[in-house]
Protein backbone atom coordinates (compact mmCIF):
# COMPACT_ATOMS: atom_id res chain seq x y z
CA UNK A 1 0.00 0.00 0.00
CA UNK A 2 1.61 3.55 -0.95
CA UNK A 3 1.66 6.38 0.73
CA UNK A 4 -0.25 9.20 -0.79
CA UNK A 5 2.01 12.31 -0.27
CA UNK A 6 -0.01 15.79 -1.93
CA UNK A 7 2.19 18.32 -3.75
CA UNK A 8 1.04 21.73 -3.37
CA UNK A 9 1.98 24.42 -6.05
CA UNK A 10 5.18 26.41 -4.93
CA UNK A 11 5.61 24.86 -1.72
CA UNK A 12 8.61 22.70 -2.25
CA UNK A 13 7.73 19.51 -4.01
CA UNK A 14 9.02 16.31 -3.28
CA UNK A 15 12.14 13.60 -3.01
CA UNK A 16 11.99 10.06 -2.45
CA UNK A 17 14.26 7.36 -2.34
CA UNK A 18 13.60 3.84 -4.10
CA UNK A 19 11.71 1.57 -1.96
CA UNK A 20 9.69 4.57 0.17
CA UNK A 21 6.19 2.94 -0.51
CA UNK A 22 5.03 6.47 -1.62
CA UNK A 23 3.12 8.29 -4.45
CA UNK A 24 3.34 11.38 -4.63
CA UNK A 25 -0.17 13.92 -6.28
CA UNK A 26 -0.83 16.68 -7.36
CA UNK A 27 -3.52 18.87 -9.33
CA UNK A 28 -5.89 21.72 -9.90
CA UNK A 29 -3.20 23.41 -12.81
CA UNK A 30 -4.68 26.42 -14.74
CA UNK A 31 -1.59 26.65 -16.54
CA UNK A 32 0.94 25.56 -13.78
CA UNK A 33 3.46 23.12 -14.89
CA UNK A 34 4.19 19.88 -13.42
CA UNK A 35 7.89 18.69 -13.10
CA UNK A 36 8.71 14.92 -12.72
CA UNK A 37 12.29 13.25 -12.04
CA UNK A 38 13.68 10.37 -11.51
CA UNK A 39 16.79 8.16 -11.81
CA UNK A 40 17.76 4.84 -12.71
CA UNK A 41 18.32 3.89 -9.32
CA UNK A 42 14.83 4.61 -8.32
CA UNK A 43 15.19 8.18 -7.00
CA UNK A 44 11.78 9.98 -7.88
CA UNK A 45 10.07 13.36 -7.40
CA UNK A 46 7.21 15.70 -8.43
CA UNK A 47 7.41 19.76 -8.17
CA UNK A 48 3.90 21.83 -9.13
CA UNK A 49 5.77 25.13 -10.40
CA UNK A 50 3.70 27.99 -11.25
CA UNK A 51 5.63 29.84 -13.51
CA UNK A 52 9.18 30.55 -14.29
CA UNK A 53 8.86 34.52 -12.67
CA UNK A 54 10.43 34.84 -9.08
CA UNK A 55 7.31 36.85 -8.07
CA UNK A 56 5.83 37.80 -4.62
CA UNK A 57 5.40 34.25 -2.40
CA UNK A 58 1.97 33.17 -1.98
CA UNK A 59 2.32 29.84 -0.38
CA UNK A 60 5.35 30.16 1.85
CA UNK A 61 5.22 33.11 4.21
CA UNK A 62 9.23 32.55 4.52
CA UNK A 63 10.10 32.30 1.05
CA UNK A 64 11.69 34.89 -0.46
CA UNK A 65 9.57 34.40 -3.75
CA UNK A 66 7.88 32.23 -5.60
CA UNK A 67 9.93 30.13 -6.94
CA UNK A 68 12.56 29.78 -4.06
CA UNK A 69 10.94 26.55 -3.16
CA UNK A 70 12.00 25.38 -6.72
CA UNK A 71 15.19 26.58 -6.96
CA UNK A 72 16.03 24.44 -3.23
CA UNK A 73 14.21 21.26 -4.61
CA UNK A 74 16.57 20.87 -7.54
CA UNK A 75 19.38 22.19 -5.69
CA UNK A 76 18.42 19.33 -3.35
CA UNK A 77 18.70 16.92 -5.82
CA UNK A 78 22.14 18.08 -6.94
CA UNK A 79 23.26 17.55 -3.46
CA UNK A 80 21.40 13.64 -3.69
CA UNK A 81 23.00 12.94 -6.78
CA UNK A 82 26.57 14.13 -5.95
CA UNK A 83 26.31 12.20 -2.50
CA UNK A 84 25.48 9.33 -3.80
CA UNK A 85 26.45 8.88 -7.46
CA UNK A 86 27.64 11.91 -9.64
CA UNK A 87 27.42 10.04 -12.90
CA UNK A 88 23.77 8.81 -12.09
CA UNK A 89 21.53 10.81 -14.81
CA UNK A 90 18.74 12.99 -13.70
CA UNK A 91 15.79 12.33 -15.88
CA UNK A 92 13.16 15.16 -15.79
CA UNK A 93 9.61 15.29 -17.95
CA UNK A 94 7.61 18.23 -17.65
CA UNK A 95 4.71 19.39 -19.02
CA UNK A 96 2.01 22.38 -18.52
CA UNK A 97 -1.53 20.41 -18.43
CA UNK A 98 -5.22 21.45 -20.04
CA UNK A 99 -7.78 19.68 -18.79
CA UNK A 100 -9.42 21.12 -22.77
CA UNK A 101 -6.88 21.96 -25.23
CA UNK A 102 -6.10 22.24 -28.88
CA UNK A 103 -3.32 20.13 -30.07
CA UNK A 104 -3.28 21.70 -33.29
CA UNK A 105 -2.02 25.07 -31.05
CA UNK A 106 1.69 24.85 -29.83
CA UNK A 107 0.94 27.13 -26.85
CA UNK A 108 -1.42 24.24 -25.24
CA UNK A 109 -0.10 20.99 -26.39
CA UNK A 110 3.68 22.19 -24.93
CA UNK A 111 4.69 22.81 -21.50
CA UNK A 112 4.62 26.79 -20.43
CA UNK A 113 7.47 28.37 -22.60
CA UNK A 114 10.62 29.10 -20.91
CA UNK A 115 10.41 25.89 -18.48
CA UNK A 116 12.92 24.14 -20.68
CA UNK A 117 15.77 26.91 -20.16
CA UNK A 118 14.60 27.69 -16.83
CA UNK A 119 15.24 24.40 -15.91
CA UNK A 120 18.66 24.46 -17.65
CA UNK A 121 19.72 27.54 -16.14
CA UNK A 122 19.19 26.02 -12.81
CA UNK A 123 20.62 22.94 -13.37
CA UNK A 124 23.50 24.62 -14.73
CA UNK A 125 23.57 27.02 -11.38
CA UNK A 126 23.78 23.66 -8.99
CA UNK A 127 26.28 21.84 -10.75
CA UNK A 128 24.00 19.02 -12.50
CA UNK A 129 25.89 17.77 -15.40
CA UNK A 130 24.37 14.55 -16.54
CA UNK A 131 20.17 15.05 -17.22
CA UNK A 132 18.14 14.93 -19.75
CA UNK A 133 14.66 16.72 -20.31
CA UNK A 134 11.87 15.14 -22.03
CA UNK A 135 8.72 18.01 -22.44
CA UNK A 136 5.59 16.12 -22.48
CA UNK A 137 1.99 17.04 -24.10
CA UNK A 138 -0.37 17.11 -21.37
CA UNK A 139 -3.58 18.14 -22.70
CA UNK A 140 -6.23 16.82 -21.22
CA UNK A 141 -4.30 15.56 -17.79
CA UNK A 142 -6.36 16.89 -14.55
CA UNK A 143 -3.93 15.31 -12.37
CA UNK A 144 -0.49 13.50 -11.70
CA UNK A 145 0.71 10.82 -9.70
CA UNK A 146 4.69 9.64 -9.52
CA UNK A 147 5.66 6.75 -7.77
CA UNK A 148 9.25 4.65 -7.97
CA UNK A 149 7.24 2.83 -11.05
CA UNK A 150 7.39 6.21 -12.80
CA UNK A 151 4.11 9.26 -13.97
CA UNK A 152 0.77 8.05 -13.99
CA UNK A 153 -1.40 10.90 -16.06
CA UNK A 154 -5.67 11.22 -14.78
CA UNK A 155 -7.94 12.58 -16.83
CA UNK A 156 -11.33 14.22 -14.80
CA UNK A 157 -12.99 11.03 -14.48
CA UNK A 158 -9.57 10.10 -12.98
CA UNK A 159 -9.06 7.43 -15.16
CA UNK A 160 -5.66 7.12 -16.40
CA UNK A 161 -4.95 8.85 -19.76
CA UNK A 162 -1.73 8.50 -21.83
CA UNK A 163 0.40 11.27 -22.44
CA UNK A 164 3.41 11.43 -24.79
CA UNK A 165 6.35 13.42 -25.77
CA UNK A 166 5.54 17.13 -27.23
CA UNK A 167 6.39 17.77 -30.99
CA UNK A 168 9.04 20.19 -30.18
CA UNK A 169 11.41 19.46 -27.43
CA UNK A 170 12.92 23.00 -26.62
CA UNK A 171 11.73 26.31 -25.85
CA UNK A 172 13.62 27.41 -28.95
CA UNK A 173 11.55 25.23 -31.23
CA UNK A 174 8.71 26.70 -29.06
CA UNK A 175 9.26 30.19 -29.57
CA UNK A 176 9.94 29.56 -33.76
CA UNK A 177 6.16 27.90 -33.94
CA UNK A 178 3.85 30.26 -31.42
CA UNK A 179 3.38 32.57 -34.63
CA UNK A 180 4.76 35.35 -32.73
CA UNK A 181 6.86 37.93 -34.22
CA UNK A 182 10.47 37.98 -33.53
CA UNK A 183 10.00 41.41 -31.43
CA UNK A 184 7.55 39.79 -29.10
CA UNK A 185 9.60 37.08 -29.09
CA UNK A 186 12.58 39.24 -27.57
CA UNK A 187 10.40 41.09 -25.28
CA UNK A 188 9.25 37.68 -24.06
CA UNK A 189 12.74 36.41 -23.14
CA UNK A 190 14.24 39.90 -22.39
CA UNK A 191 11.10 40.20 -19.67
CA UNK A 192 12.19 36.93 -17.72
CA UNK A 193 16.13 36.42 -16.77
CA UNK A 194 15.01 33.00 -15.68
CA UNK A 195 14.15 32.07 -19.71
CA UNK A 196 17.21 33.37 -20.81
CA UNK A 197 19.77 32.58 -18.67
CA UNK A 198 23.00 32.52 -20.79
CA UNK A 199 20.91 35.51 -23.07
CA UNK A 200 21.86 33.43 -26.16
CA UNK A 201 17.44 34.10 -27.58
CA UNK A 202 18.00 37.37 -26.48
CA UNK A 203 21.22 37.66 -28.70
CA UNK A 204 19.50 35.38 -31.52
CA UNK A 205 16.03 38.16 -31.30
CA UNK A 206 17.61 40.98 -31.46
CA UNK A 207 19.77 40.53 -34.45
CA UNK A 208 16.36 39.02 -36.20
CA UNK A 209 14.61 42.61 -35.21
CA UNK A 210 17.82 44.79 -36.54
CA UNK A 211 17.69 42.55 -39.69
CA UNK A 212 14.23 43.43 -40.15
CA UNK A 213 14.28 46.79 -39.19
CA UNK A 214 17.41 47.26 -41.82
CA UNK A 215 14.88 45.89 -44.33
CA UNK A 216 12.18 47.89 -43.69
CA UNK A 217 14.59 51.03 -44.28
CA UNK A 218 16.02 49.63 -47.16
CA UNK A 219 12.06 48.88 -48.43
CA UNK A 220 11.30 52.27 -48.45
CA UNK A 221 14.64 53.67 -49.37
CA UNK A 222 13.72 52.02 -52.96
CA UNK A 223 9.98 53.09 -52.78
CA UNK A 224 11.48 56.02 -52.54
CA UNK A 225 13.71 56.02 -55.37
CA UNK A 226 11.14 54.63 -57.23
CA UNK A 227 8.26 57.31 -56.49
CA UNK A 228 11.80 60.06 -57.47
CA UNK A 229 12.26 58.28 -60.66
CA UNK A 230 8.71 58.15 -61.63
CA UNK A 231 7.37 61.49 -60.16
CA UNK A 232 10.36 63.15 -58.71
CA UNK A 233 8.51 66.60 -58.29
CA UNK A 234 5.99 65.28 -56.14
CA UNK A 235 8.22 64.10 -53.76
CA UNK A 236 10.25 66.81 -54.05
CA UNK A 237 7.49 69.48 -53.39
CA UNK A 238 6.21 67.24 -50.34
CA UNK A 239 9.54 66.99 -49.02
CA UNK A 240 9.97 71.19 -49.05
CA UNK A 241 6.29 71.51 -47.84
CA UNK A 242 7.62 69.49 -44.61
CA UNK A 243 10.65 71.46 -44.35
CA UNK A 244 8.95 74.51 -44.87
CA UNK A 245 6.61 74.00 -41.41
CA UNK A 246 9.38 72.92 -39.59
CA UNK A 247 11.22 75.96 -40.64
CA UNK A 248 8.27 78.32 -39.44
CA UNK A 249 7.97 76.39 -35.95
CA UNK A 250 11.72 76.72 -35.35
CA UNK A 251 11.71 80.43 -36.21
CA UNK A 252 8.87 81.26 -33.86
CA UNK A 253 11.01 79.53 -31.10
CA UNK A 254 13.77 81.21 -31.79
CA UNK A 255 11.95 84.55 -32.31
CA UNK A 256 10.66 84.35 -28.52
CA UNK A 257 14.26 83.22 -27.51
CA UNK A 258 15.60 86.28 -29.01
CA UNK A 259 12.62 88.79 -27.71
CA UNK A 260 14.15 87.10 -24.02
CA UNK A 261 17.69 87.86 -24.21
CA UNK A 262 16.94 91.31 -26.02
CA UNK A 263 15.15 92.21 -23.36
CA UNK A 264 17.92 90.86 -20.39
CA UNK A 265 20.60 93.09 -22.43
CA UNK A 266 18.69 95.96 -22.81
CA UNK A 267 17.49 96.10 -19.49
CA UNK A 268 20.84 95.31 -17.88
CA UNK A 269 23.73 96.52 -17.22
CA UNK A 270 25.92 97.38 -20.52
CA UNK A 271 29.11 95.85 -19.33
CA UNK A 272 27.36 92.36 -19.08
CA UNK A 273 28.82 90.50 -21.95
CA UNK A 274 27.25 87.06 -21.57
CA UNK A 275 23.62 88.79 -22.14
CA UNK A 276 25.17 91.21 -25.19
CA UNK A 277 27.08 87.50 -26.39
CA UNK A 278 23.83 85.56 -25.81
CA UNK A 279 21.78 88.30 -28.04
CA UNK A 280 24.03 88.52 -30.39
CA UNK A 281 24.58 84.67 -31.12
CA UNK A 282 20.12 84.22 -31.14
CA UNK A 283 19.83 87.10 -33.44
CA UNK A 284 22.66 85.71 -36.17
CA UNK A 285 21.29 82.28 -35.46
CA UNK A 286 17.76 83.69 -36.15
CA UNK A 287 18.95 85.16 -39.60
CA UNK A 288 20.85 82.32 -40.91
CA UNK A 289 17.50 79.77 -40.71
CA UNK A 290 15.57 82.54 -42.42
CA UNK A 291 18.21 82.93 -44.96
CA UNK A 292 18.79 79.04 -45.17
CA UNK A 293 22.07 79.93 -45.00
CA UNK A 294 24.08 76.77 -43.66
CA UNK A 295 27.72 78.61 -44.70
CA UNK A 296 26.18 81.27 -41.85
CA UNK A 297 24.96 79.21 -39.90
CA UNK A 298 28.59 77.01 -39.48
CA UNK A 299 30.49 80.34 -38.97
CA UNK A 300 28.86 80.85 -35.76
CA UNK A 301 31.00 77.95 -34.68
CA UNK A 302 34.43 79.66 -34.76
CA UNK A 303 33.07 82.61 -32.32
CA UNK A 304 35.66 82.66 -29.09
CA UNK A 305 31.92 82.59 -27.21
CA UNK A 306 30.33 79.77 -28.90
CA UNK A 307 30.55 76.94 -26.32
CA UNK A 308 29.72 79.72 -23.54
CA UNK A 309 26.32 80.47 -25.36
CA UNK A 310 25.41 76.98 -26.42
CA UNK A 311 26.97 74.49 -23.58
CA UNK A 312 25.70 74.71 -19.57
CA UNK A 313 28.29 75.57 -16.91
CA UNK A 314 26.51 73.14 -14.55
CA UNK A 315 28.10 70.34 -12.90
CA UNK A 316 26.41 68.12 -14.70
CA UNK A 317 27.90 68.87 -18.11
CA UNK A 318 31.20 68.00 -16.82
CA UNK A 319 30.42 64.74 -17.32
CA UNK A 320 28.06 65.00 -20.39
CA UNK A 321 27.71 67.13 -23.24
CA UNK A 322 24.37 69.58 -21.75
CA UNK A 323 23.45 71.87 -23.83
CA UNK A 324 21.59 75.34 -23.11
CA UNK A 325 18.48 76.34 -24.45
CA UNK A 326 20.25 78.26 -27.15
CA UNK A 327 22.84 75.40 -27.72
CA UNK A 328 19.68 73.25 -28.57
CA UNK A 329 18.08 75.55 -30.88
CA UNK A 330 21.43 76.05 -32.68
CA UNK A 331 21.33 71.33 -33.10
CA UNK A 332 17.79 72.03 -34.26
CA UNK A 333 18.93 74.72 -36.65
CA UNK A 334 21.85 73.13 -37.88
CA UNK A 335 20.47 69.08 -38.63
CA UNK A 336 17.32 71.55 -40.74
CA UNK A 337 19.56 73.39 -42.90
CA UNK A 338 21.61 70.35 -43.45
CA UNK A 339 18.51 68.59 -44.50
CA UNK A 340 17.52 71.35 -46.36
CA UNK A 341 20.75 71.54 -48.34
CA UNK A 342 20.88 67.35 -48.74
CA UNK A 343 17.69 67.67 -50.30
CA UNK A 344 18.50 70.49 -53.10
CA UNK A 345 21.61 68.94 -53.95
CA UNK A 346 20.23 65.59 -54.55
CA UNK A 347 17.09 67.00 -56.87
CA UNK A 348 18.90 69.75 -58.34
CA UNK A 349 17.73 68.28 -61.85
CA UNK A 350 14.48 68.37 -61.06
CA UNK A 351 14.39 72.39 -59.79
CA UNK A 352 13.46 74.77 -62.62
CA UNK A 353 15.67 77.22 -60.59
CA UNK A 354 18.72 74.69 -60.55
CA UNK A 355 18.78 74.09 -56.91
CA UNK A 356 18.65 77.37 -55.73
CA UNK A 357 15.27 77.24 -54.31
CA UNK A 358 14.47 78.43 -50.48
CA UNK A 359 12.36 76.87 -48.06
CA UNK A 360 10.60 79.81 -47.64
């Protein structure tokens, strides 16, 4: 007669040695996952995990999370195994059951994504060389029972029901045949340390999303070249009707700027040469973006006050480049007028005025 011994979710599982007369239960999922080991020598155990997130403990008043009951049950049995036999090989099957589920989906007929590296990384952490993991399709398990003659699967009648080995045997394979895209893929593994514990999906994702995003660039790069060669005033005029608002906005900014520091010269005293400097620089700065004058525009550079106008004095800029609010309108100026001058060199051809046109 065994011994039935419950397993409650997060609470620390269970270990038994060959010959303990016990069988060890456990149910009531919802999308918890079910761990079972064992060893050729008749070492067993069962471990009702959650999920792979070390969240706030809800079981255990004295854990420290969630899944600190996990991490001690396999570093438990790394302690077993190296007592006893270090070449023994841990055998682990795990498996997320649905009491309903669709085994044409991947999501439901594989364990909860992320258990196969989770368990891995942990295995890894405690110094378990020799295992193997088998992840097992558990749809339409409503409870499991483990005993030194191995997993016994009930459906809810709590008749037995066979289970068998999932199509795709690591989270990898997982994560290639959810149908998710490759950047919620990465934000998947990048949200979880415990999925990607040597970062090698998050390394694999994010050169997938660069590759795509270098794509998309390139895509319409030659939509664009295409729309040029086909109706290269249209895109031209567009292109100037864009610059042109974003020339008006930046000259009203600057116009209040220079009303300010107008007024703080004029009203101060005359010896103050920051204020007659900070005047001075708005006003030229104001001139050259109504001119589109970019040869202007670069002059201001070689003043011997540019860096006092345009950079901060505060401590903070010692250690990073800060700029003031006139050193920011002067990057806003500048990357416009360069724009602005890209874009009449390139469609010269197509100006009637031979790229001399204004963006005014």
């Amino acid at each position: 007669m065994l011994t039935k011994i419950d397993v409650v979710m997060d609470s620390g599982g269970s270990i038994a040695e060959a010959g303990s007369q016990e069988e060890h239960v456990t149910d009531g999922f919802g999308g918890c996952t079910a761990f079972h080991v064992k060893t050729d020598s008749g070492l067993y155990g069962l471990y009702h995990l959650s999920g792979t997130s070390n969240r706030k403990p809800q079981m255990l008043d004295d854990a420290k999370d969630t899944n600190q009951p996990f991490r001690k049950w396999i570093k438990d049995l790394a302690l077993i195994v190296q007592e006893r036999d270090a070449d023994q090989t841990l055998h682990f099957e795990l498996g997320t059951p649905w009491l309903f589920g669709n085994q044409e989906k991947t999501r439901e007929s594989h364990p909860q994504v992320g258990m196969e590296r989770y368990l891995r990384g942990l295995c890894a952490k405690y110094g378990i060389k020799n295992y193997d993991i088998t992840l097992i399709n558990m749809i339409g398990v409503q409870s499991i029972a483990v005993s030194e003659k191995g997993m016994t699967c009930y459906d809810f009648n709590e008749k037995e029901t066979r289970v068998c080995p999932a199509k795709y045997q690591t989270d990898e394979e997982i994560l290639e045949h959810l149908g998710w895209t490759n950047a919620t893929c990465l934000r998947y593994v990048t949200a979880n340390n415990n999925i990607d514990f040597d970062g090698k999906l998050q390394k694999k994702y994010t050169e997938r999303c660069q590759t795509e995003h270098m794509g998309k660039i390139k895509k319409e790069m030659e939509i664009h070249r295409k729309e040029m060669e086909t109706n290269p005033k249209s895109v031209v005029e567009q292109t100037m009707e864009l610059l042109k608002e974003r020339k008006i906005s930046l000259l009203t900014d600057i116009k209040g700027t220079l009303d300010k520091y107008q007024s703080v010269f004029e009203s101060g005293p005359k010896e103050d040469k920051s204020a007659f400097h900070a005047f001075l620089f708005v006003e030229d700065l104001y001139k050259a973006v109504e001119s589109d004058d970019l040869d202007s525009l670069t002059t201001l550079k070689t003043l011997p006050y540019f860096k006092q106008v345009t950079e901060s004095t505060s401590i903070l800029s010692f250690f990073s480049s800060e700029k003031t609010e006139i050193g920011a309108f002067f990057e806003k100026a500048e990357e416009h007028l360069i724009q602005m001058q890209k874009l009449l060199t390139e469609t010269a051809q197509y100006s009637p005025t031979t790229g001399t046109a204004k963006c005014s």
